[in-house]
N, C-alpha and C. Protein backbone atom coordinates (compact mmCIF):
# COMPACT_ATOMS: atom_id res chain seq x y z
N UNK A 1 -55.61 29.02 2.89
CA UNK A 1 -54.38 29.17 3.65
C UNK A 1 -53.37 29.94 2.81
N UNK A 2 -52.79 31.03 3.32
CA UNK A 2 -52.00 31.83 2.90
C UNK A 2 -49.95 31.07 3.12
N UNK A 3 -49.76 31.34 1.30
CA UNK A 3 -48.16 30.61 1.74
C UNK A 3 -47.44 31.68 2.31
N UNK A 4 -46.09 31.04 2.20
CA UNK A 4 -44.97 31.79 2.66
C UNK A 4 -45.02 33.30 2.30
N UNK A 5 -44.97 32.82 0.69
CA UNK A 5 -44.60 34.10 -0.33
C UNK A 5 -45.68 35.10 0.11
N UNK A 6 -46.77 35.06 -0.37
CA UNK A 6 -47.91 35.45 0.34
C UNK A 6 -48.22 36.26 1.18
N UNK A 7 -47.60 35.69 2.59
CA UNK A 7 -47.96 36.42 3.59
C UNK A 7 -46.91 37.70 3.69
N UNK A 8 -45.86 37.39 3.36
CA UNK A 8 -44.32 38.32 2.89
C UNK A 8 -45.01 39.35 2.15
N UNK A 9 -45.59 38.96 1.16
CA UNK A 9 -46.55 40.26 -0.04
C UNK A 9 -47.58 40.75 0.89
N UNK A 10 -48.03 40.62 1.83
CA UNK A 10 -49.03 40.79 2.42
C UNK A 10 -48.85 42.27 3.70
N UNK A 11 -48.31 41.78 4.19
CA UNK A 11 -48.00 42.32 5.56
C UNK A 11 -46.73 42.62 5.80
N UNK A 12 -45.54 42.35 5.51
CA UNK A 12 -43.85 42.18 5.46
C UNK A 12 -43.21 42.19 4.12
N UNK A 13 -41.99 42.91 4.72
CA UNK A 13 -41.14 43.48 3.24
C UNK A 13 -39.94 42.73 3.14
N UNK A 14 -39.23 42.58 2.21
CA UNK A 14 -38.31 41.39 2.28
C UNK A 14 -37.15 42.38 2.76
N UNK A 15 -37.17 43.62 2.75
CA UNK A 15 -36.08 43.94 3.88
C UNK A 15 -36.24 43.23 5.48
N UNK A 16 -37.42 43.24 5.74
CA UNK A 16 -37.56 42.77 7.37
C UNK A 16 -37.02 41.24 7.28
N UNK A 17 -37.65 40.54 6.12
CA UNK A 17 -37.21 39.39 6.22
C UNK A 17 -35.98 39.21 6.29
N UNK A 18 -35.06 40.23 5.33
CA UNK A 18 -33.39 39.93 5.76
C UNK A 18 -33.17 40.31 6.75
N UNK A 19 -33.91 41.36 7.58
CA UNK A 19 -33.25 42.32 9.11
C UNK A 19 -33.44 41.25 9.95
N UNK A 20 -34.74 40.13 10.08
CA UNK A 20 -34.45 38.93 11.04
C UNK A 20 -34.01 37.80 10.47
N UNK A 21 -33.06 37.62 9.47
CA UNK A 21 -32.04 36.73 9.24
C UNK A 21 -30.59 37.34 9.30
N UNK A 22 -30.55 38.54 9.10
CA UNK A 22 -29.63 39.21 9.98
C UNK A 22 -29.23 38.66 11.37
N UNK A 23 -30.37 39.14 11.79
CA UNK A 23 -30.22 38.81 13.37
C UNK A 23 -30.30 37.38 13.97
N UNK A 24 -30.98 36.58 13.11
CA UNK A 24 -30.58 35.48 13.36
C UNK A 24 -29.21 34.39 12.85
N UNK A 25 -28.56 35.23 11.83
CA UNK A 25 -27.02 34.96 12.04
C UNK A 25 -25.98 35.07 13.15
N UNK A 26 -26.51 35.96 13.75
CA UNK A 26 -26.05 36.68 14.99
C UNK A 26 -26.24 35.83 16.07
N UNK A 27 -27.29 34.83 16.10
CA UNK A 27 -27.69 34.40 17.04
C UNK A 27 -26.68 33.13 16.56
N UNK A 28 -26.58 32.36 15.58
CA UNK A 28 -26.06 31.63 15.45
C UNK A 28 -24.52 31.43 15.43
N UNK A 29 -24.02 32.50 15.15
CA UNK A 29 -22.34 32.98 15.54
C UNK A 29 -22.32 32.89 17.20
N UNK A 30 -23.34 33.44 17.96
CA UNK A 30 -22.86 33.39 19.24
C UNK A 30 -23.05 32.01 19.74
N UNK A 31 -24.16 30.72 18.68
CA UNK A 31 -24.25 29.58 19.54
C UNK A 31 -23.02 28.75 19.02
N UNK A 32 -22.19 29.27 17.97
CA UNK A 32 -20.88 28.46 17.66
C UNK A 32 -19.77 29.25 18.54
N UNK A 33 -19.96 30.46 19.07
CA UNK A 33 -18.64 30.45 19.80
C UNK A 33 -19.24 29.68 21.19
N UNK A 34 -20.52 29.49 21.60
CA UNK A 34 -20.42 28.65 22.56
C UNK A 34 -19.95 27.19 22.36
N UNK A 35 -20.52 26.43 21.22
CA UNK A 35 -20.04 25.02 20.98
C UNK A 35 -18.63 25.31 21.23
N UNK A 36 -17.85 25.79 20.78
CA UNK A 36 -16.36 26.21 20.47
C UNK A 36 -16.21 26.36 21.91
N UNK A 37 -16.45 26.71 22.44
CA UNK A 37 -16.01 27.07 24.45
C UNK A 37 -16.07 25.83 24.88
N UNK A 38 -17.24 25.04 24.77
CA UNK A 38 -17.90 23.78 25.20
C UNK A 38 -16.72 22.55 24.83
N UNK A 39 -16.14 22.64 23.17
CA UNK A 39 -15.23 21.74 22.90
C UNK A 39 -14.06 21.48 23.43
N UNK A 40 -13.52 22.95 23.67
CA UNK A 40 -12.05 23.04 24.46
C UNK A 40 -12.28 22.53 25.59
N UNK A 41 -13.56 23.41 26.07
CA UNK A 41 -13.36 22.59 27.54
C UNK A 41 -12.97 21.35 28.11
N UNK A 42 -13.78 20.58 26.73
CA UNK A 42 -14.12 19.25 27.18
C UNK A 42 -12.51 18.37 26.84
N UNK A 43 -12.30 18.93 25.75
CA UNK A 43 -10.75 18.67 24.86
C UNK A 43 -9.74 18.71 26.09
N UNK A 44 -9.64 19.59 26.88
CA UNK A 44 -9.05 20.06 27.54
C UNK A 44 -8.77 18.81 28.71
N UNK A 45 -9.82 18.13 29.08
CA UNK A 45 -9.40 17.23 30.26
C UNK A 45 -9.53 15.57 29.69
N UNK A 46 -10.66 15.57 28.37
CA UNK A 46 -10.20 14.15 27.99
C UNK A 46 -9.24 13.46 27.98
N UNK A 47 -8.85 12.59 28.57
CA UNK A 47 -7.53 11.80 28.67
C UNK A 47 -7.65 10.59 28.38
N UNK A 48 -9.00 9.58 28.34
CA UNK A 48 -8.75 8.30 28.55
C UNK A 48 -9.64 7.74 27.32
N UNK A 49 -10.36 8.36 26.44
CA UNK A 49 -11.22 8.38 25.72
C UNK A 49 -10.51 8.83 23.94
N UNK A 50 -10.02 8.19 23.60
CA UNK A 50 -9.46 8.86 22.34
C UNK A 50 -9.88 8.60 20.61
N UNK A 51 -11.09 8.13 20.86
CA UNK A 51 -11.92 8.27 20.10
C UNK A 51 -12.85 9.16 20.17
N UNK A 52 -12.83 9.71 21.37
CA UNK A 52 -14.44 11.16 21.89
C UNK A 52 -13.40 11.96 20.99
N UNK A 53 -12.12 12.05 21.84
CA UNK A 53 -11.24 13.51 21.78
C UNK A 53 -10.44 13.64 20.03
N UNK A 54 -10.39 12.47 18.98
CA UNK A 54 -9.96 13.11 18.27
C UNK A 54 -11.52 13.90 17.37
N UNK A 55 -12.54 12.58 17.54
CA UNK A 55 -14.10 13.20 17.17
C UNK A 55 -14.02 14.72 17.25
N UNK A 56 -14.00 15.34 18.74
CA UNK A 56 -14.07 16.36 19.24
C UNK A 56 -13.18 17.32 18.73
N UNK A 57 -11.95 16.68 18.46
CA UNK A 57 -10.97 17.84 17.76
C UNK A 57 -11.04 18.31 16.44
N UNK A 58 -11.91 17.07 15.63
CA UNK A 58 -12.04 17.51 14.41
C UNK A 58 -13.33 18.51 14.29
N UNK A 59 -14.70 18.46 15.48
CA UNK A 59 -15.65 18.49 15.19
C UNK A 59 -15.07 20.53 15.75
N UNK A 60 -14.17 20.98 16.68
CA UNK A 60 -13.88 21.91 17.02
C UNK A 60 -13.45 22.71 16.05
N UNK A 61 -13.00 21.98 14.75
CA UNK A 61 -12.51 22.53 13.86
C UNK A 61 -13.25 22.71 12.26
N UNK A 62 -14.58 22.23 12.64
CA UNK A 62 -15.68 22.74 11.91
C UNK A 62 -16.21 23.51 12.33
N UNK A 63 -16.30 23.90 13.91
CA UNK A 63 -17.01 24.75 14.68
C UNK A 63 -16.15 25.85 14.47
N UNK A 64 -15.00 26.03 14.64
CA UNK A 64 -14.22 27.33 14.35
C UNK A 64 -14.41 27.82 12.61
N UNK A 65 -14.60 26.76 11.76
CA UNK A 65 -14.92 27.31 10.60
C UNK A 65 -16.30 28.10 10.47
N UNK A 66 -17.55 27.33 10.58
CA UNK A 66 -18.44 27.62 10.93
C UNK A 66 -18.70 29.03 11.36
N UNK A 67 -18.20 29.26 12.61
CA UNK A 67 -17.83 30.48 13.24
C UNK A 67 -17.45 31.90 12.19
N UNK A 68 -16.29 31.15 11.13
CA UNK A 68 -15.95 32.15 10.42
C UNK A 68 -16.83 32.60 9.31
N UNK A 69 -17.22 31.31 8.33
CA UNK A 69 -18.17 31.74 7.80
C UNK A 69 -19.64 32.54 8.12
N UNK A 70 -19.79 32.61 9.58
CA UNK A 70 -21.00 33.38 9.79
C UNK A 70 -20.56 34.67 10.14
N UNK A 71 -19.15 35.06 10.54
CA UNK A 71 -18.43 36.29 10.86
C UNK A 71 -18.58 36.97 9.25
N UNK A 72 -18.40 35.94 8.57
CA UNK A 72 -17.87 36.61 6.94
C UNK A 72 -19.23 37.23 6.51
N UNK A 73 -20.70 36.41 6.33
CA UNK A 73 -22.05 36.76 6.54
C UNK A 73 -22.07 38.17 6.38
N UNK A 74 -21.93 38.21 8.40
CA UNK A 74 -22.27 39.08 8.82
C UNK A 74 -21.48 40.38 8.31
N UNK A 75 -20.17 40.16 7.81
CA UNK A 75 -19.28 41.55 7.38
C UNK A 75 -20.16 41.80 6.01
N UNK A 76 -20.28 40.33 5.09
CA UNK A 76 -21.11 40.76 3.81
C UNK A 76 -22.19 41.70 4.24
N UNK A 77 -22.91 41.82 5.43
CA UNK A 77 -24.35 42.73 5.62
C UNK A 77 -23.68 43.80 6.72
N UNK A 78 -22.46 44.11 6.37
CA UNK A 78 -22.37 45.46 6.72
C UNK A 78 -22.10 45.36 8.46
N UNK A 79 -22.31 44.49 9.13
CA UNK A 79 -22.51 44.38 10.59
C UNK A 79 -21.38 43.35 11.53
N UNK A 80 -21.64 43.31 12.37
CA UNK A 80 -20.76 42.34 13.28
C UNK A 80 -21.89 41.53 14.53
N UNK A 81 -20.70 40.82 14.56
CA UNK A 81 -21.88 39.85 15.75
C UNK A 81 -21.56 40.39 16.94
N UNK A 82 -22.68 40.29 17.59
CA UNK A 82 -23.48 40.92 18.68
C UNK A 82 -22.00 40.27 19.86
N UNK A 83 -21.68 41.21 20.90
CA UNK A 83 -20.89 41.30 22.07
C UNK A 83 -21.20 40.99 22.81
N UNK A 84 -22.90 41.04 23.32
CA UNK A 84 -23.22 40.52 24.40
C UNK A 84 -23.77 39.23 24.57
N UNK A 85 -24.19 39.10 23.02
CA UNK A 85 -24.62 37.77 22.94
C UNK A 85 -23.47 36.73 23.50
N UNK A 86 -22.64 36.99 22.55
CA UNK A 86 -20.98 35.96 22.60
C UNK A 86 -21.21 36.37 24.13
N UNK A 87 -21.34 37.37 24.70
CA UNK A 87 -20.41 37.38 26.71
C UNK A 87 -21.98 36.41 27.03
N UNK A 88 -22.91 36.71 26.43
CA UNK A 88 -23.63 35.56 27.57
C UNK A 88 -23.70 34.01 27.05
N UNK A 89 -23.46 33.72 26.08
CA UNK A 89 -22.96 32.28 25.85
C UNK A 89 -21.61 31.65 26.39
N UNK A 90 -20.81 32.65 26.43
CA UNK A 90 -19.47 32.12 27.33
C UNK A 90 -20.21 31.70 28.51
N UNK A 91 -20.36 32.54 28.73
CA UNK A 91 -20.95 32.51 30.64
C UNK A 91 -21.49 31.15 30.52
N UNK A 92 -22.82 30.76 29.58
CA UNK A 92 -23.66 29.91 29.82
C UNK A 92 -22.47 28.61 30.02
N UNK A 93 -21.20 28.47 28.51
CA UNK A 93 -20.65 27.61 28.24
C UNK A 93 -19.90 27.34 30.07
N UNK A 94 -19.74 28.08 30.65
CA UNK A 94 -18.41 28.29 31.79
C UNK A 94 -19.61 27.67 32.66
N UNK A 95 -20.69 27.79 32.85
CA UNK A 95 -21.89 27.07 33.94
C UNK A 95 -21.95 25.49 33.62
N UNK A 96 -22.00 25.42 32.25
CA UNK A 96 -22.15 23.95 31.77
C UNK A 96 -20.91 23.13 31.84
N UNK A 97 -19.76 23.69 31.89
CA UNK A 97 -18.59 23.20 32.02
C UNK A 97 -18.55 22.97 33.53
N UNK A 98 -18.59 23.75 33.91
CA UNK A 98 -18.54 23.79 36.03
C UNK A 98 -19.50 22.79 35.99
N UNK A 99 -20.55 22.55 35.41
CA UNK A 99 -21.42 21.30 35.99
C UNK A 99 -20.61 19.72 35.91
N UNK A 100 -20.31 20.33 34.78
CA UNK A 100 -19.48 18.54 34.08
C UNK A 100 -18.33 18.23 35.08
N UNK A 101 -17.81 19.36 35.50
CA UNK A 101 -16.51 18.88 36.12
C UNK A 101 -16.56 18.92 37.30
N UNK A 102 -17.65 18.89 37.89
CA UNK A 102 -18.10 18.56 39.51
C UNK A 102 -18.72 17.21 39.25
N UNK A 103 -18.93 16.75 37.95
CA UNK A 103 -19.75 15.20 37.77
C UNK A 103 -18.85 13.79 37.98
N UNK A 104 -18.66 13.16 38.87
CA UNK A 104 -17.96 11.99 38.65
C UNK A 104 -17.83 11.14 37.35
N UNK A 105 -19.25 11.46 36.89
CA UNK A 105 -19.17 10.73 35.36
C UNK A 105 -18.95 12.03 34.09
N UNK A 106 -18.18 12.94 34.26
CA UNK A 106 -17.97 13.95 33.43
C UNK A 106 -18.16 14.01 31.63
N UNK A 107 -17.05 12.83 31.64
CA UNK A 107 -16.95 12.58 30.16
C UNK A 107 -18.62 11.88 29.50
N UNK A 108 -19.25 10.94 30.31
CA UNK A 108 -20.71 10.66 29.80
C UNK A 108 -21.75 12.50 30.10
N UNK A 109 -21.57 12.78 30.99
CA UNK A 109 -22.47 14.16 31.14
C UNK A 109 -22.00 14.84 29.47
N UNK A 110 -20.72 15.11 29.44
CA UNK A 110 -20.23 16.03 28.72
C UNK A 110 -20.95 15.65 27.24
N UNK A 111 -20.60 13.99 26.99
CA UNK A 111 -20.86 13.46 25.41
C UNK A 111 -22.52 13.59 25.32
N UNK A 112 -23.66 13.62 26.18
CA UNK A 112 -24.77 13.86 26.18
C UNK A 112 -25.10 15.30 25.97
N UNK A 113 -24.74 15.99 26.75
CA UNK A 113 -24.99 17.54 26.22
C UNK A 113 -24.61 17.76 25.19
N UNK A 114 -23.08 17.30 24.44
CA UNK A 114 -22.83 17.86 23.38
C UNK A 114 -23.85 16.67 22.03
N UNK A 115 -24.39 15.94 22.02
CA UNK A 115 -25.25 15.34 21.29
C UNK A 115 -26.46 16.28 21.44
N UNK A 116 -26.92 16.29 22.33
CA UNK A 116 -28.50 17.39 22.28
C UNK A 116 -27.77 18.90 21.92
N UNK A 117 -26.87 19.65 22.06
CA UNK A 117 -26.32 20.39 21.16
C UNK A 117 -26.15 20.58 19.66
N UNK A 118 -25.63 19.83 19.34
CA UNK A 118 -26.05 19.00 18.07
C UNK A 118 -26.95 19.49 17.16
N UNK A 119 -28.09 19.08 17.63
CA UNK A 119 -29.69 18.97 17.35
C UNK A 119 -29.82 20.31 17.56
N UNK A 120 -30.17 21.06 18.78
CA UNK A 120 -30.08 22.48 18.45
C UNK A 120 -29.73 23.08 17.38
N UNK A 121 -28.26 22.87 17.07
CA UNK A 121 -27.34 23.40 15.74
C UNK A 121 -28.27 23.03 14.44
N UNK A 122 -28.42 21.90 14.29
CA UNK A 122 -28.86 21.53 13.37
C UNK A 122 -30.10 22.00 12.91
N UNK A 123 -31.10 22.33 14.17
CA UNK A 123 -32.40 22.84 13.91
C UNK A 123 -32.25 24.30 13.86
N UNK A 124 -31.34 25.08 14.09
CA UNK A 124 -30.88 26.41 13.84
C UNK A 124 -30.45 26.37 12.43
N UNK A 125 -29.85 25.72 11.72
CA UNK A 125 -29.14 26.27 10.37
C UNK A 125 -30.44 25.74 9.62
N UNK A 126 -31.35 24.53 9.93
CA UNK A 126 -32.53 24.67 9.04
C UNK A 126 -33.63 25.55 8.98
N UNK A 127 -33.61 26.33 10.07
CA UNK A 127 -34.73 27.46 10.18
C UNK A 127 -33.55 28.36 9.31
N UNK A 128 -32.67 28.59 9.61
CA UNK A 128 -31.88 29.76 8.58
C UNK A 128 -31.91 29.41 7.33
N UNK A 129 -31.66 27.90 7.03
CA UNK A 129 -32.04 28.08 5.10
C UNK A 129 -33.36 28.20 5.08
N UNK A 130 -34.63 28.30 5.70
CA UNK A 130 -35.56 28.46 5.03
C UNK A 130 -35.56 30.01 5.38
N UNK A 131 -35.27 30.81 6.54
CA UNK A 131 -35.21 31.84 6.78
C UNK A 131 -34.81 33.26 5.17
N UNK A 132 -33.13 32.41 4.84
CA UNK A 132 -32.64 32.77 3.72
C UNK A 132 -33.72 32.57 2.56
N UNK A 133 -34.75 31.27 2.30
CA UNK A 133 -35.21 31.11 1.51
C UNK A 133 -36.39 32.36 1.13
N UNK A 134 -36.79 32.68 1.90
CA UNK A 134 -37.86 33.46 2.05
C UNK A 134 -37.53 35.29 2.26
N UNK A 135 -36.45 35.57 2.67
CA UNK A 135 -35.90 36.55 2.66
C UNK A 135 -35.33 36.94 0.95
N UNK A 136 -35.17 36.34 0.62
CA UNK A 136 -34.87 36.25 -1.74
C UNK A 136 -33.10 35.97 -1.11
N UNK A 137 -32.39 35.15 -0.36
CA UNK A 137 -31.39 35.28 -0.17
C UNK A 137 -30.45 33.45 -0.70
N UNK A 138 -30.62 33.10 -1.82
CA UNK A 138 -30.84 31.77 -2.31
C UNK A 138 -28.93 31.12 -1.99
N UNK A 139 -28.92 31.99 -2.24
CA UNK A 139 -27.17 31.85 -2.30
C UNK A 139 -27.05 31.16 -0.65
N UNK A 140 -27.42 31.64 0.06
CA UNK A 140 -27.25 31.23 1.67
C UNK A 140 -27.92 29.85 1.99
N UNK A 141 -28.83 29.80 1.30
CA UNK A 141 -29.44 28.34 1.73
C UNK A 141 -28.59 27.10 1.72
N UNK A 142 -27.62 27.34 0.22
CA UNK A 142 -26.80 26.48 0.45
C UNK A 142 -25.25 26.10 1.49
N UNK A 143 -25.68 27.46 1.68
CA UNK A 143 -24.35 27.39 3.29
C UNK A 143 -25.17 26.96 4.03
N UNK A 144 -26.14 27.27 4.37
CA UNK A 144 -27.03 26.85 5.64
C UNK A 144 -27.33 25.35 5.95
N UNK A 145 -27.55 24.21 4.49
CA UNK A 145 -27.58 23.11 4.55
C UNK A 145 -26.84 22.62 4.26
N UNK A 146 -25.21 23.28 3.97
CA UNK A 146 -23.73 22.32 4.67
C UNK A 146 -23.32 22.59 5.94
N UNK A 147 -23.62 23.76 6.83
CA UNK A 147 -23.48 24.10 8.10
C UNK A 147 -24.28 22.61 8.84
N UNK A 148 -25.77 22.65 8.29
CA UNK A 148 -26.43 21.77 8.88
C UNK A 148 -26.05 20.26 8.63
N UNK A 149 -25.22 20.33 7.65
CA UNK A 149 -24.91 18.60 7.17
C UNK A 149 -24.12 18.01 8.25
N UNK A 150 -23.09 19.34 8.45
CA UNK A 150 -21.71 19.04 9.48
C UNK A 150 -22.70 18.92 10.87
N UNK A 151 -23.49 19.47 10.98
CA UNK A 151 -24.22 19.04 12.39
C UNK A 151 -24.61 17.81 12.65
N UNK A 152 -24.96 17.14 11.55
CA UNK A 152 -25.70 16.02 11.48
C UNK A 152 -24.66 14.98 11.57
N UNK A 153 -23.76 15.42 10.58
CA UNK A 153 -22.80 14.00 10.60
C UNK A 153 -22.13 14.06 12.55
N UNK A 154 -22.17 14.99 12.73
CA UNK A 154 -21.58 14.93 14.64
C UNK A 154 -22.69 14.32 15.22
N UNK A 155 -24.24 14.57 15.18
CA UNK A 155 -24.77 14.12 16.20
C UNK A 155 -24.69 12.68 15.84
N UNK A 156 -24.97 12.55 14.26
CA UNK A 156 -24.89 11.07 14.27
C UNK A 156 -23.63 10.25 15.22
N UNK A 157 -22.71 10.71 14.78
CA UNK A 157 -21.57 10.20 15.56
C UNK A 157 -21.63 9.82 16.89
N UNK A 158 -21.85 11.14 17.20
CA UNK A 158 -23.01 10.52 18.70
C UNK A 158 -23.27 9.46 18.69
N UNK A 159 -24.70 9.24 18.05
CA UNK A 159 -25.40 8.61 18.15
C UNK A 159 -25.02 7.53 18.16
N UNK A 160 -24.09 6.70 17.38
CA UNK A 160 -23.39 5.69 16.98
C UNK A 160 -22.48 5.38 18.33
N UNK A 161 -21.63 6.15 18.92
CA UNK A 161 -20.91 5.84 19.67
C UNK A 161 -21.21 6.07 21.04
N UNK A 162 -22.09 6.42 21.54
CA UNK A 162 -22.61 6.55 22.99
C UNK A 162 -22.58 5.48 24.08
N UNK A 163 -22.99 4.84 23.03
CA UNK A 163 -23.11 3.38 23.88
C UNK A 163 -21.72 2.84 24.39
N UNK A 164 -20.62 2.93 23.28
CA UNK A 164 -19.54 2.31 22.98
C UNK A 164 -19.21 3.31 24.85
N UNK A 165 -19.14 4.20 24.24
CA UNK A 165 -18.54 5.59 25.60
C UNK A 165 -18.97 5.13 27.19
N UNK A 166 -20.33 4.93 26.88
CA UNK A 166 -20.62 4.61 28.33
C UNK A 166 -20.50 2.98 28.84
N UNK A 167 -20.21 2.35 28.14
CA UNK A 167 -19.34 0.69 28.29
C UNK A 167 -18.19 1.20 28.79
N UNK A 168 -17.33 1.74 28.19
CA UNK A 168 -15.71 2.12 28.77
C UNK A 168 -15.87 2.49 30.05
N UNK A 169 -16.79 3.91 30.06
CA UNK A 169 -16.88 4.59 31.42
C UNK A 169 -17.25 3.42 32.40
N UNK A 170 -17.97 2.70 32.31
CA UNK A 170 -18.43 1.54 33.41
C UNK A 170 -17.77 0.96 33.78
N UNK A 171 -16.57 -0.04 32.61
CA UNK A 171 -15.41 -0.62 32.73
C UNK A 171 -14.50 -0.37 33.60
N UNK A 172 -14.22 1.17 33.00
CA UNK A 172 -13.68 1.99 33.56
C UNK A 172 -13.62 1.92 35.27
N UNK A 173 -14.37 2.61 35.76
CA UNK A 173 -15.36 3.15 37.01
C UNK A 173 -14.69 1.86 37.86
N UNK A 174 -15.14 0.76 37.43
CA UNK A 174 -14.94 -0.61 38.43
C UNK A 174 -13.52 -1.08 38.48
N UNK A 175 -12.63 -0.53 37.56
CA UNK A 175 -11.37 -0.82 37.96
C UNK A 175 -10.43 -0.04 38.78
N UNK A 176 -9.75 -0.75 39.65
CA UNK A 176 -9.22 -0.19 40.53
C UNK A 176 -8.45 0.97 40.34
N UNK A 177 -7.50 2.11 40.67
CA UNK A 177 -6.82 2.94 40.48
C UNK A 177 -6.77 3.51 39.50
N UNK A 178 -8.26 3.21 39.06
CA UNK A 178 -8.24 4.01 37.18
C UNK A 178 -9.27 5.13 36.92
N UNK A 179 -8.60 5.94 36.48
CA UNK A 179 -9.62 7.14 36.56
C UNK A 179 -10.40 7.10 35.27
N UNK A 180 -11.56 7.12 35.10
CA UNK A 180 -12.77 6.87 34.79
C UNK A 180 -13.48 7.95 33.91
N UNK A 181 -13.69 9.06 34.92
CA UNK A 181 -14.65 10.44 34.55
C UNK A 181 -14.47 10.95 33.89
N UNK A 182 -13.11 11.26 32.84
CA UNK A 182 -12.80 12.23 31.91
C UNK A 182 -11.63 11.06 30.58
C-alpha cells in the first residue's frame, strides 16, 4: 500500500496539492459566509431563548473571524474567494432560513440544523489540515485545528443544550398567549 507521501511522488506535484487546497479554502470561506447568514438570521428573531442567542452571538463572532482568517489565506496565495460560490451559499442560507420561519417550531428546526452544521465545519477544517499537511504547507495545519477546535466546542454546546431547548419550547408551546417558536 502506497502512503500519502508516496503517491504525491508518484503521480502529483505538490503544486497541485496546494492548487486543491487553494480551492478548498475557497470552499470553506464561502461555507463561513453561509454559517454567518444562517446566524443573523436566526439572531435576528430569537427572543425568548437567551441562552441559544447569546451562544449564537458569540459563536457569530468566531464565524466572522474565521471568515477573515481564510480571506487573509487566500490574499497570502495571491487570490480571492470565489463570488459565486459566496452568491450560491447566500441563496442556499435564504432557502434554509425561509424553511425555519414557516416552522411553528422554528427555534428547535433552527438549533438542529445549526448542530449538523457544525459537524460539516468541523469535518471541513480536518480534511484541510491534512489537506495543508500533505501539500508541505505545515504552518496551516495549525490554523486548521483551531478553526476546527472552535467548531467543536459549538457543536458540543449543542449537544449539551438541546435537550434543555426543546423542554422550554414544549413548556413553552402549552402556555397560553406565549409565543413559543422563536
Amino acid at each position: 500500500m502506497l502512503t500519502t507521501f508516496a503517491l504525491i511522488h508518484q503521480g502529483s506535484t505538490m503544486t497541485e496539492a496546494r492548487e486543491l487546497l487553494i480551492d478548498w479554502i475557497r470552499n470553506a470561506h464561502a461555507m463561513e459566509v453561509q454559517s454567518e447568514e444562517l446566524l443573523v438570521s436566526q439572531l435576528r428573531r430569537i427572543e425568548h431563548y437567551p441562552d441559544l442567542r447569546d451562544r449564537l452571538k458569540a459563536h457569530r463572532d468566531e464565524t466572522h473571524s474565521q471568515r477573515a482568517i481564510l480571506e487573509d489565506l487566500l490574499h497570502d496565495y495571491r487570490t480571492t474567494p470565489s463570488a459565486w460560490r459566496e452568491a450560491g451559499v447566500r441563496l442556499m442560507a435564504f432557502g434554509q432560513n425561509m424553511f425555519q420561519v414557516a416552522s411553528n417550531d422554528e427555534v428547535v428546526k433552527g438549533a438542529i440544523m445549526l448542530a449538523s452544521f457544525e459537524r460539516m465545519e468541523m469535518s471541513v477544517y480536518r480534511a484541510l489540515a491534512s489537506a495543508a499537511q500533505v501539500a508541505g504547507e505545515d504552518a496551516l495545519v495549525d490554523i486548521f485545528n483551531r478553526l476546527h477546535a472552535q467548531e467543536q466546542a459549538m457543536a458540543t454546546w449543542h449537544d449539551e443544550h438541546l435537550a434543555d431547548l426543546v423542554r422550554q419550547f414544549v413548556v413553552r408551546s402549552e402556555l397560553p398567549d406565549v409565543t413559543a417558536r422563536h
